[in-house]
C-alpha atoms as a PDB file:
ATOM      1  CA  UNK A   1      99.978 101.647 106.181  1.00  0.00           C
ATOM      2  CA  UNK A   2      98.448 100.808 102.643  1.00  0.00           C
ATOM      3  CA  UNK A   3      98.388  98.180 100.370  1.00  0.00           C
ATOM      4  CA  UNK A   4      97.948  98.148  96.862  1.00  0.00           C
ATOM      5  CA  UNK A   5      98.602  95.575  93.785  1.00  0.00           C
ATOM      6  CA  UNK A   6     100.098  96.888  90.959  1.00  0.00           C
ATOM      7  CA  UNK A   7     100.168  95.445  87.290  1.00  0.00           C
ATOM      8  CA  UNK A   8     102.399  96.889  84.644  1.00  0.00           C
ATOM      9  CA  UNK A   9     102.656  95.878  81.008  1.00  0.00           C
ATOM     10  CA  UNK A  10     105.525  94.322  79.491  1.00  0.00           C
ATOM     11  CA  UNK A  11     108.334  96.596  79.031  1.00  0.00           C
ATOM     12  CA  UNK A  12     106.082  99.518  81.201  1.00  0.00           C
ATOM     13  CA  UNK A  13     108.665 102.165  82.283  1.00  0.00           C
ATOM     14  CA  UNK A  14     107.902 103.359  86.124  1.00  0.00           C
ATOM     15  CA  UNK A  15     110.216 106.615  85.707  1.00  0.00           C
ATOM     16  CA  UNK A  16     112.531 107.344  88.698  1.00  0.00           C
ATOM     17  CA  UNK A  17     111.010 109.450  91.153  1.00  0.00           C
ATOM     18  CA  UNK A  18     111.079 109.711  95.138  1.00  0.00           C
ATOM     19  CA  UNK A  19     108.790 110.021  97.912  1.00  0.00           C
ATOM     20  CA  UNK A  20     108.913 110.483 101.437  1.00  0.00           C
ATOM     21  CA  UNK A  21     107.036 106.658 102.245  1.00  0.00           C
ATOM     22  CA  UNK A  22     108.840 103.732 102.891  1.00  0.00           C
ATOM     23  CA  UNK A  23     108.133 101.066 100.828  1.00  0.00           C
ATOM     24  CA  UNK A  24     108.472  97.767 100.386  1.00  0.00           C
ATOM     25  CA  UNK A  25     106.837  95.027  98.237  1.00  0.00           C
ATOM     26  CA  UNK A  26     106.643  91.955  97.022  1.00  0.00           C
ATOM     27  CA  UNK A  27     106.544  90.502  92.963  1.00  0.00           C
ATOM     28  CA  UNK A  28     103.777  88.254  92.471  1.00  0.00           C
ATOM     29  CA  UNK A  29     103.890  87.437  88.707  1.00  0.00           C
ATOM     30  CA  UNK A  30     106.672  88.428  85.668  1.00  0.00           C
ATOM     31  CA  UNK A  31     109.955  89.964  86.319  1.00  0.00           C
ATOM     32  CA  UNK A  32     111.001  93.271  85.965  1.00  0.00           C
ATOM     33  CA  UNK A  33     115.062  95.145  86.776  1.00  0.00           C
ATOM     34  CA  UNK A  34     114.226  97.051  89.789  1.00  0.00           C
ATOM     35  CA  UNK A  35     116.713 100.503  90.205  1.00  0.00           C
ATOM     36  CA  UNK A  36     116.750 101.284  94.134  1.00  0.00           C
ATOM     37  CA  UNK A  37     119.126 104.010  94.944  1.00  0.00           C
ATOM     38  CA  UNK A  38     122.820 102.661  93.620  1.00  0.00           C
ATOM     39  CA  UNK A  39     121.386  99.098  93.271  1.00  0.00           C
ATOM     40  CA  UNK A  40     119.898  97.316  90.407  1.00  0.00           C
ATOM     41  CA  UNK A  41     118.199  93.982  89.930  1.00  0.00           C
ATOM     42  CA  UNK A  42     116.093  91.535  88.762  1.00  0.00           C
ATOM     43  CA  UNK A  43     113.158  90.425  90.507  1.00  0.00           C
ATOM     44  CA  UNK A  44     110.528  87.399  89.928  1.00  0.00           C
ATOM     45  CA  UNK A  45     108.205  85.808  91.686  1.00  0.00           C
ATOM     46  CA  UNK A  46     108.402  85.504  95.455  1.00  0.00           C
ATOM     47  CA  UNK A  47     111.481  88.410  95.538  1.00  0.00           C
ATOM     48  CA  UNK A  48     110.748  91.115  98.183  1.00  0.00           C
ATOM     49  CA  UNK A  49     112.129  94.707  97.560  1.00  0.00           C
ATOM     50  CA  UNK A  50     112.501  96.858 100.343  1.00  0.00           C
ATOM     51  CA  UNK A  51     112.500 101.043  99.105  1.00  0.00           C
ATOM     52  CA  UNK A  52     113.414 103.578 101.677  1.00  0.00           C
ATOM     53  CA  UNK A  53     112.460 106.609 102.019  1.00  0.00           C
ATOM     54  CA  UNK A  54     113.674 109.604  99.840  1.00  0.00           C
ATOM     55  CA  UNK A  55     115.370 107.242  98.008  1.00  0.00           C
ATOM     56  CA  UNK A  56     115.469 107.460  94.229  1.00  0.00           C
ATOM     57  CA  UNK A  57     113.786 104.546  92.350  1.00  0.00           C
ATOM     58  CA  UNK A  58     112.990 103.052  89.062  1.00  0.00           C
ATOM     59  CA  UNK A  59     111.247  99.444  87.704  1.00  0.00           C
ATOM     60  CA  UNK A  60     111.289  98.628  84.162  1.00  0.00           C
ATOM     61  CA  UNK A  61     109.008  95.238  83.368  1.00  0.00           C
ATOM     62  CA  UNK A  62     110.337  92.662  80.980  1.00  0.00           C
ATOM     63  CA  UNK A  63     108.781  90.483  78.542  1.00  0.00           C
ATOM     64  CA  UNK A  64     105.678  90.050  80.465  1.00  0.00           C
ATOM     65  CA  UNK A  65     102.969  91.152  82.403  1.00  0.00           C
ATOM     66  CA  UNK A  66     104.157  92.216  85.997  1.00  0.00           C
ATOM     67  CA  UNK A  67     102.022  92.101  89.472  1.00  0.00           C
ATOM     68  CA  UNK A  68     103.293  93.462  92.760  1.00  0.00           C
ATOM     69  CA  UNK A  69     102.223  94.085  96.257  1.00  0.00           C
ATOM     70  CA  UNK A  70     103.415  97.570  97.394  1.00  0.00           C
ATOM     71  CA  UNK A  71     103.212  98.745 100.831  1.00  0.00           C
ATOM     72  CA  UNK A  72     103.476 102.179 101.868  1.00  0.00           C
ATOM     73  CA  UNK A  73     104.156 103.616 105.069  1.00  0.00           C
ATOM     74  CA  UNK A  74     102.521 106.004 105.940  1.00  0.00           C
ATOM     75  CA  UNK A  75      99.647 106.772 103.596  1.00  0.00           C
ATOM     76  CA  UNK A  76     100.490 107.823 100.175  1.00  0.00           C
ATOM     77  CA  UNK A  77      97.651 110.776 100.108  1.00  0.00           C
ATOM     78  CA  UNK A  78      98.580 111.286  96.436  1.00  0.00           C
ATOM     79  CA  UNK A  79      96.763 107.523  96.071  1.00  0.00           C
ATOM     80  CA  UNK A  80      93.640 108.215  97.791  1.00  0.00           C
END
């Protein structure tokens, strides 16, 4: 497993892309539309997000400042 916080800046663009980790998360601060496979949404503060995986997936922040916890499983290598 690994944990990681992640900040992106308002209106920051996290392109969709895939990976074989499951992953699943947790916003701490701002909101941002979250694209998981055929679903889209808006998450705040206390909203989990759960990202299977091989599944296609996208975030775009909104008007502020985001922070999340992501969790991978198993190790992303490409992070170390």
């Amino acid at each position: 497993m690994m944990v990681s916080v992640v900040d992106l800046e308002p209106h920051a663009v996290v392109e969709e892309h895939v990976h074989p980790h499951e992953q699943v998360g947790m916003v701490l601060e701002g909101q941002a539309i979250f694209f998981i496979g055929a679903e889209q949404k808006i998450l705040g503060p206390g909203d989990l997000y759960r990202i299977p995986g091989n599944t296609p997936h996208k975030v775009i922040a909104l008007d502020q400042l985001v922070r999340a916890l992501d969790i991978f499983h198993p190790v992303r290598e490409d992070y170390r």
